[in-house]
C-alpha atoms as a PDB file:
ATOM      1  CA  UNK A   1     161.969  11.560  88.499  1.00  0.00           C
ATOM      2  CA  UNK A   2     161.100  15.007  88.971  1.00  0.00           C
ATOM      3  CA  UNK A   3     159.858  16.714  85.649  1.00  0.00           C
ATOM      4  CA  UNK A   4     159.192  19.820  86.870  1.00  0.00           C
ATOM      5  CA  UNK A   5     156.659  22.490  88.863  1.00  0.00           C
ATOM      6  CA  UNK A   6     154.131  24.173  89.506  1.00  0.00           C
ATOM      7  CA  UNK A   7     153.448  27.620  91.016  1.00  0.00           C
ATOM      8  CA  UNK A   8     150.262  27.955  92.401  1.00  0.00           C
ATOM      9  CA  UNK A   9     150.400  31.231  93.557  1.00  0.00           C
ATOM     10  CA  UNK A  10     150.654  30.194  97.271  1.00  0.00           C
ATOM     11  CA  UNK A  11     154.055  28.638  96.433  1.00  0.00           C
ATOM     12  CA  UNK A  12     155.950  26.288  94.149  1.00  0.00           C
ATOM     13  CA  UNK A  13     154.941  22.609  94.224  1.00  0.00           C
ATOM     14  CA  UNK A  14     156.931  19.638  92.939  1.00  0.00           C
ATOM     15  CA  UNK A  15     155.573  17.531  90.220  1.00  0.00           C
ATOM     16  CA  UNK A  16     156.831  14.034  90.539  1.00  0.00           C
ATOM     17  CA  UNK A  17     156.040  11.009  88.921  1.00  0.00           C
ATOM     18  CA  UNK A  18     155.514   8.100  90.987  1.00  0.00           C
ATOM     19  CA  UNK A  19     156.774   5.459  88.913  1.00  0.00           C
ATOM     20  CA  UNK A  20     156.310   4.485  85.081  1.00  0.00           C
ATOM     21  CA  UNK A  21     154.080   4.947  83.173  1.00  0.00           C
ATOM     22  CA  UNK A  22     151.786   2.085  80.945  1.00  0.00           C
ATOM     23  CA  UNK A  23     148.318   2.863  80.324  1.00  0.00           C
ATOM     24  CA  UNK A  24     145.382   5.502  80.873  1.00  0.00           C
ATOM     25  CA  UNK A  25     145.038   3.450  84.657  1.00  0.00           C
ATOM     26  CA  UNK A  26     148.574   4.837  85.540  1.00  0.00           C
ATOM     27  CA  UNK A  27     147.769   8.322  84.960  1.00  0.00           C
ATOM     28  CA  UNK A  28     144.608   8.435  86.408  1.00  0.00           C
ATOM     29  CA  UNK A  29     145.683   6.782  89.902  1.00  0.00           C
ATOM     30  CA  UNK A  30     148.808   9.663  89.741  1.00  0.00           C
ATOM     31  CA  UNK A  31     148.066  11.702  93.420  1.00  0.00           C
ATOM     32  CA  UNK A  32     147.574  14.701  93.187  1.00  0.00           C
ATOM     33  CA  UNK A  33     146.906  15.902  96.884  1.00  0.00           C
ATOM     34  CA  UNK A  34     147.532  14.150 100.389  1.00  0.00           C
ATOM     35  CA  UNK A  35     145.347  15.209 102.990  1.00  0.00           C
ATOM     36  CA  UNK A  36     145.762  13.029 106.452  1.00  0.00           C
ATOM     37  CA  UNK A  37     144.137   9.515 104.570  1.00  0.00           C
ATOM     38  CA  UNK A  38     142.462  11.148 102.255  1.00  0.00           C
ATOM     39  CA  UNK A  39     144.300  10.705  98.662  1.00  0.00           C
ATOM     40  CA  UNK A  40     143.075  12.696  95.759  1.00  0.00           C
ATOM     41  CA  UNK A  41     143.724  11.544  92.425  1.00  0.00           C
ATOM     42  CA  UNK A  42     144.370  12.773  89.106  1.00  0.00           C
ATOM     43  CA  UNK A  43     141.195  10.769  87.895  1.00  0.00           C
ATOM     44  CA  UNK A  44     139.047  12.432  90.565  1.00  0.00           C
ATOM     45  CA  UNK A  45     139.762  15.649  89.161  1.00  0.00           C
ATOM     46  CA  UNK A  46     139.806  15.053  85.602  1.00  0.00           C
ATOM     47  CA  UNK A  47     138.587  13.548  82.525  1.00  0.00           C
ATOM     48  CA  UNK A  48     141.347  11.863  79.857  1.00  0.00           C
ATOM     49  CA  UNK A  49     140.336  11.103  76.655  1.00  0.00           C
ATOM     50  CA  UNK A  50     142.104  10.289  73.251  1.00  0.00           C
ATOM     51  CA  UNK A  51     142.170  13.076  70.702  1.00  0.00           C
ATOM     52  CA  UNK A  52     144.069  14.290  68.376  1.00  0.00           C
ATOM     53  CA  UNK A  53     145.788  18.075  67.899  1.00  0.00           C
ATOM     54  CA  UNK A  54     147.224  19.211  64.905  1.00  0.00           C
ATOM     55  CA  UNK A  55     150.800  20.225  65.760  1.00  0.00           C
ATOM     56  CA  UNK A  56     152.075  23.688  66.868  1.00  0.00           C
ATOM     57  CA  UNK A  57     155.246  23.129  65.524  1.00  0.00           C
ATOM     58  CA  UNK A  58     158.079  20.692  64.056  1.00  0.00           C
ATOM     59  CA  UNK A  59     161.181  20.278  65.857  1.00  0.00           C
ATOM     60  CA  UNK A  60     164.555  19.992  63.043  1.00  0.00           C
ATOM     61  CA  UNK A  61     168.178  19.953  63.407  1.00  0.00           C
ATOM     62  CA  UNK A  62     169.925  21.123  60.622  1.00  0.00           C
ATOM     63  CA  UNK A  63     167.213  20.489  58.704  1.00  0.00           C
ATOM     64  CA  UNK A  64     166.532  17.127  59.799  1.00  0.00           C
ATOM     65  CA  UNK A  65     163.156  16.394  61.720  1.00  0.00           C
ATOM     66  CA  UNK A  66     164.000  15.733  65.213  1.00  0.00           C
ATOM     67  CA  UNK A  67     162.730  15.155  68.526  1.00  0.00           C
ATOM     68  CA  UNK A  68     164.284  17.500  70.888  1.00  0.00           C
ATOM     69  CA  UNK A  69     164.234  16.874  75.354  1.00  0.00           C
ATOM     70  CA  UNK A  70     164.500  19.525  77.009  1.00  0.00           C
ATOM     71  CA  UNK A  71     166.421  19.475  80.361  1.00  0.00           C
ATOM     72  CA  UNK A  72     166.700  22.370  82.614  1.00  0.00           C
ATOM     73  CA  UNK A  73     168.233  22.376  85.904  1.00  0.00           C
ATOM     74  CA  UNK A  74     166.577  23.068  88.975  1.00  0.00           C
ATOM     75  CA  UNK A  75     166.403  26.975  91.118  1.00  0.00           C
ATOM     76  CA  UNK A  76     169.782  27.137  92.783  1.00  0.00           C
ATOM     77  CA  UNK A  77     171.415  23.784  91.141  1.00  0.00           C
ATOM     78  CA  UNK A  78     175.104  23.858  89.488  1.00  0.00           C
ATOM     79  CA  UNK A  79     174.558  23.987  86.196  1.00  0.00           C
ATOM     80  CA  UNK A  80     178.144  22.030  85.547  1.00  0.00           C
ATOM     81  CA  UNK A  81     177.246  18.974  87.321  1.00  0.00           C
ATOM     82  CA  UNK A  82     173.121  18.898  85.839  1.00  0.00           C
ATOM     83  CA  UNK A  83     174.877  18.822  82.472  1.00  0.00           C
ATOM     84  CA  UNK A  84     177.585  16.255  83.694  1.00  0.00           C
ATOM     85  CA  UNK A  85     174.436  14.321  84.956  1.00  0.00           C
ATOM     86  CA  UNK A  86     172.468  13.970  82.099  1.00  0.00           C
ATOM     87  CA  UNK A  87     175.106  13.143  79.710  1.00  0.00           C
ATOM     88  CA  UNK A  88     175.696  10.372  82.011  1.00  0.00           C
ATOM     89  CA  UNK A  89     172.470   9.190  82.162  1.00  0.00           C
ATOM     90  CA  UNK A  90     171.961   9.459  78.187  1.00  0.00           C
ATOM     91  CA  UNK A  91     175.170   6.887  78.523  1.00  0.00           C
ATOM     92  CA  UNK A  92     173.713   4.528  80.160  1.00  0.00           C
ATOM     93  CA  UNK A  93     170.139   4.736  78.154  1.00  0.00           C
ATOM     94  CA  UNK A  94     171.856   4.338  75.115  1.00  0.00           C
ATOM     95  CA  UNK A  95     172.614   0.490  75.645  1.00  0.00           C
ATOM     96  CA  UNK A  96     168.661   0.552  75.019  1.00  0.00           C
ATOM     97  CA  UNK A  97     168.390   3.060  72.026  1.00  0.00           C
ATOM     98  CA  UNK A  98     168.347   2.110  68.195  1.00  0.00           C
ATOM     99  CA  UNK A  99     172.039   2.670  67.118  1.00  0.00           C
ATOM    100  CA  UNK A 100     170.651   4.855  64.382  1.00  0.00           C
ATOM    101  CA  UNK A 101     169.288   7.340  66.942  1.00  0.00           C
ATOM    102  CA  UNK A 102     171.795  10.075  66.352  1.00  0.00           C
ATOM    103  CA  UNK A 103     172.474  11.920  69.659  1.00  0.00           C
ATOM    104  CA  UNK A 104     173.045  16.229  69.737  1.00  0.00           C
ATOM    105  CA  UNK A 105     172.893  18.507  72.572  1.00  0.00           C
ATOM    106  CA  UNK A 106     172.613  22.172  71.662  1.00  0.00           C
ATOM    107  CA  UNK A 107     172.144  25.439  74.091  1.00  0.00           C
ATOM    108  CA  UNK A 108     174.151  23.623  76.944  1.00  0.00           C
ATOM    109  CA  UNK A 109     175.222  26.477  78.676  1.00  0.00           C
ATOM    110  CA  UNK A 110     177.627  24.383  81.303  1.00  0.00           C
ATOM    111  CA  UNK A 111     180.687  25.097  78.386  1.00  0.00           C
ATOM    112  CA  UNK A 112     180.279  28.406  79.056  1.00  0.00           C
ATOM    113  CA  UNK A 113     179.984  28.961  82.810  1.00  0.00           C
ATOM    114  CA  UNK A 114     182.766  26.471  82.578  1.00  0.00           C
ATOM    115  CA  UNK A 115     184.481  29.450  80.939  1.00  0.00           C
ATOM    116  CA  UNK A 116     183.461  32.276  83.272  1.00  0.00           C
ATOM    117  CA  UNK A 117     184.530  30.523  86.184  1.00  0.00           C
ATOM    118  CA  UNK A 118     188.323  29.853  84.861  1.00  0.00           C
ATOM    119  CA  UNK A 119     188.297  33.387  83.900  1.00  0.00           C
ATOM    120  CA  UNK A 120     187.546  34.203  87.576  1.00  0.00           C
ATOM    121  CA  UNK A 121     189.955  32.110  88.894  1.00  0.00           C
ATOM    122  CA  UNK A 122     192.635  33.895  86.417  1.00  0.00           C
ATOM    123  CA  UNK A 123     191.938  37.065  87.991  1.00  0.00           C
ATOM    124  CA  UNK A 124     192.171  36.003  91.360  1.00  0.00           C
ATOM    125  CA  UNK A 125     195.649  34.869  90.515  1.00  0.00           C
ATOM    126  CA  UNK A 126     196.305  37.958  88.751  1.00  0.00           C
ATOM    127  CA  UNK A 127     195.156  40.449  91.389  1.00  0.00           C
ATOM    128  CA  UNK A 128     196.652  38.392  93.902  1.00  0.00           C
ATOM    129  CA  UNK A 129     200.034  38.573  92.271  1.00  0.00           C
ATOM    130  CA  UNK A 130     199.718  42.542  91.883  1.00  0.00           C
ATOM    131  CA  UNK A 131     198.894  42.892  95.093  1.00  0.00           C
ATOM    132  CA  UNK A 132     201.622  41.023  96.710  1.00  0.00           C
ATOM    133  CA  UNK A 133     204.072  42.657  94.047  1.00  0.00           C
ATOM    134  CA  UNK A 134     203.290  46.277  94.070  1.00  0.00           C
ATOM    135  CA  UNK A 135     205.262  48.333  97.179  1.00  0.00           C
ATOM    136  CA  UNK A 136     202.683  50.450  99.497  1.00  0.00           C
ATOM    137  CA  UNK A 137     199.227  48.453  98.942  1.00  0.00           C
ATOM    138  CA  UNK A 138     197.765  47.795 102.520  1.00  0.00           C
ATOM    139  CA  UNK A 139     197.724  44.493 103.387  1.00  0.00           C
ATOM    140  CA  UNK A 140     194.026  45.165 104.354  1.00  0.00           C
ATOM    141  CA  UNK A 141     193.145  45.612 101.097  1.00  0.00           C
ATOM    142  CA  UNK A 142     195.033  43.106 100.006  1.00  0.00           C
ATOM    143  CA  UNK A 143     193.210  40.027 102.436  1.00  0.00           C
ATOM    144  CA  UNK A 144     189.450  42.149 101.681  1.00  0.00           C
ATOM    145  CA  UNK A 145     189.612  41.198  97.923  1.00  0.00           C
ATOM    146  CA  UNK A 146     191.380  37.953  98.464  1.00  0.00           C
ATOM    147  CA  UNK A 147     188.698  36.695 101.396  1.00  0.00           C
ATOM    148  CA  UNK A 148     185.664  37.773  98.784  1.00  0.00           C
ATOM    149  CA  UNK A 149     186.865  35.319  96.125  1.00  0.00           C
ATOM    150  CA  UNK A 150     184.501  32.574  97.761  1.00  0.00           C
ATOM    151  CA  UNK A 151     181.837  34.354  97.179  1.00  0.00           C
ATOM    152  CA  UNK A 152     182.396  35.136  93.270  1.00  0.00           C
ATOM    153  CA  UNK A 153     182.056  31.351  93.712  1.00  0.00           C
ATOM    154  CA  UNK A 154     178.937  31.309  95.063  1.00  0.00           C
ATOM    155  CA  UNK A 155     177.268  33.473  92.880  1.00  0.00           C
ATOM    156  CA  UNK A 156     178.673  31.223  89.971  1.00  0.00           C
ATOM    157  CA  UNK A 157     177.840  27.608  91.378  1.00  0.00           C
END
């Protein structure tokens, strides 16, 4: 379970969870830096204490008070399959939800790249068949738009 980074300014470093989590104990043995033996951990570093904050804001749907989980995909990921992925895994959790829990997922963006990418592949078809049809196109020109369709892909993916 990977819920998210860091950037230090020396780089970007992966904050994982090691496992789940119970009580204050769990947190504070989290590691939080690896050197040779030597394990640093989160309760080495800091202090955790119980306090309360008044809330920054409310999250609502439609009016509705809500409690909203944000998932973004990782640098470089498919945005198709994260999406695919999690509504998968929201599947299988909820066997273990209330049945009132009323699932939503807004700003999923995967519908629309979805979108793009058919329209891509309709123009690939379409130049493709102007090309072969029209009289006095060089075939060079014909295989240098054709070969640089993989890498429309790429860009997409």
């Amino acid at each position: 379970m990977a819920p998210g980074s860091i950037d230090t300014g020396n780089g970007r470093m992966t904050l994982k969870v090691p496992g789940v989590i119970e009580n204050v104990e769990d947190v504070m043995s989290i590691p939080v830096k690896v050197d040779g033996d030597t394990v640093i951990t989160f309760g080495d570093v800091a202090m955790l204490q119980r306090s309360y904050k008044d809330p920054q804001g409310f999250a609502r749907i439609n009016g509705e008070p809500a409690l909203v989980l944000e998932v973004s995909k990782r640098s470089g990921a498919n945005i198709i399959a994260t999406s695919a992925q999690v509504r998968a895994l929201i599947v299988v959790a909820q066997e273990r939800l209330p049945d009132e829990l009323d699932i939503r997922y807004i700003m999923d963006q995967s519908g629309e790249v979805q979108d793009l990418l058919n329209n891509v592949l309709t123009a690939i078809v379409l130049v493709t068949i102007l090309m072969t049809g029209t009289p006095g196109v060089p075939p060079t020109l014909f295989w240098r738009i054709f070969a640089s369709a993989p890498q429309t892909f790429r860009v997409w993916s």
